[in-house]
Protein backbone atom coordinates (compact mmCIF):
# COMPACT_ATOMS: atom_id res chain seq x y z
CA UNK A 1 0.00 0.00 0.00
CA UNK A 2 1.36 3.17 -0.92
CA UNK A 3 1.68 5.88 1.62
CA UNK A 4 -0.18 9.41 0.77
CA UNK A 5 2.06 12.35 0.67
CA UNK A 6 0.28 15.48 2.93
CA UNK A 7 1.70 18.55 1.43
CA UNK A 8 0.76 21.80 3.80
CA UNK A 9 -1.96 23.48 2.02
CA UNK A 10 -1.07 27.64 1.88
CA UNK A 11 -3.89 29.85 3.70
CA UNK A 12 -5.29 30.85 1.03
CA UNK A 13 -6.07 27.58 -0.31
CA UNK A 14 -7.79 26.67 2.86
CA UNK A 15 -9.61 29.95 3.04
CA UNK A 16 -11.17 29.25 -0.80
CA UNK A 17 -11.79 25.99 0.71
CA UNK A 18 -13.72 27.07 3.31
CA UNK A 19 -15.70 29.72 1.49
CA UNK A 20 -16.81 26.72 -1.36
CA UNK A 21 -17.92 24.73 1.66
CA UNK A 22 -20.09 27.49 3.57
CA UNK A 23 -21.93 28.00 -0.40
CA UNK A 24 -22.80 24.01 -0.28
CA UNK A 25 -23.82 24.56 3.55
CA UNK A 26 -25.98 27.81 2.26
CA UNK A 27 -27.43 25.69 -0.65
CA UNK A 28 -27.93 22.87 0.67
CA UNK A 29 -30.01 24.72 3.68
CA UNK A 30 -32.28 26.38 1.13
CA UNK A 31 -33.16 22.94 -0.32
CA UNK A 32 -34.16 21.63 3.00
CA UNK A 33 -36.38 25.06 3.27
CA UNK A 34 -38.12 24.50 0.24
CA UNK A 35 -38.63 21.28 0.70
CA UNK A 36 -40.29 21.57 4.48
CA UNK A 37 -42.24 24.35 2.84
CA UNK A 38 -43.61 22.12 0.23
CA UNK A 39 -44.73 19.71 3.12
CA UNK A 40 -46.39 22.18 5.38
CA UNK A 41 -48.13 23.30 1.93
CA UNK A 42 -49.31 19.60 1.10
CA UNK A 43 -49.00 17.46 4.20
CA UNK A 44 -52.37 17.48 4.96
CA UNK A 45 -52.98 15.69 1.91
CA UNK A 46 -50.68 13.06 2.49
CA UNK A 47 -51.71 9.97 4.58
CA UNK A 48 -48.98 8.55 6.88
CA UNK A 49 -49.46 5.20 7.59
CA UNK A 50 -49.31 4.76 11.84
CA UNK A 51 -46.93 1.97 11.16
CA UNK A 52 -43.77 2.57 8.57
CA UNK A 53 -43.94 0.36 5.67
CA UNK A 54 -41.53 -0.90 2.86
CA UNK A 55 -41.94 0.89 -0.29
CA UNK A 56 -43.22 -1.80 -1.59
CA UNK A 57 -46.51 -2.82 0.86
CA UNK A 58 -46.29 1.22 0.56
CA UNK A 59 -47.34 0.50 -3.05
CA UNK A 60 -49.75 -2.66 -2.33
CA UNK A 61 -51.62 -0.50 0.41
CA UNK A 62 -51.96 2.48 -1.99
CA UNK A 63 -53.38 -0.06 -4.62
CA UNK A 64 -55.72 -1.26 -1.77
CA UNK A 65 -57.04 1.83 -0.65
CA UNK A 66 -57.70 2.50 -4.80
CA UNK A 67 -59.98 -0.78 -5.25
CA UNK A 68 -61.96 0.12 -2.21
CA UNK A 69 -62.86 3.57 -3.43
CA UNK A 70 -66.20 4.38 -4.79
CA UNK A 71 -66.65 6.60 -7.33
């Protein structure tokens, strides 16, 4: 196995580092805002099952609850 050679990064280098790093932090946050915001906005119309299911019986219980609705 081959060793890895650390070279000392210069300050700058680590500042630009840091700097690309707080931009993911700052986009990533505003992901996770829009995406609570779209679930206040619709979670009422979203039933949660009381017991968490595989995506799968997910699927099968959706189908389900489709055959037993009368139209």
């Amino acid at each position: 196995m081959s060793a890895k050679k650390i070279r000392p990064m210069d300050p700058e280098s680590i500042l630009n580092t840091l700097e690309h790093i707080s931009q993911a932090i700052d986009a990533m946050t505003a992901v996770v805002g829009e995406l609570r915001d779209y679930l206040d906005e619709h979670w009422d119309v979203v039933e949660v099952p009381a017991v968490a299911l595989e995506p799968e019986e997910l699927e099968l219980a959706e189908l389900a609850g489709e055959e037993r609705t009368v139209h």
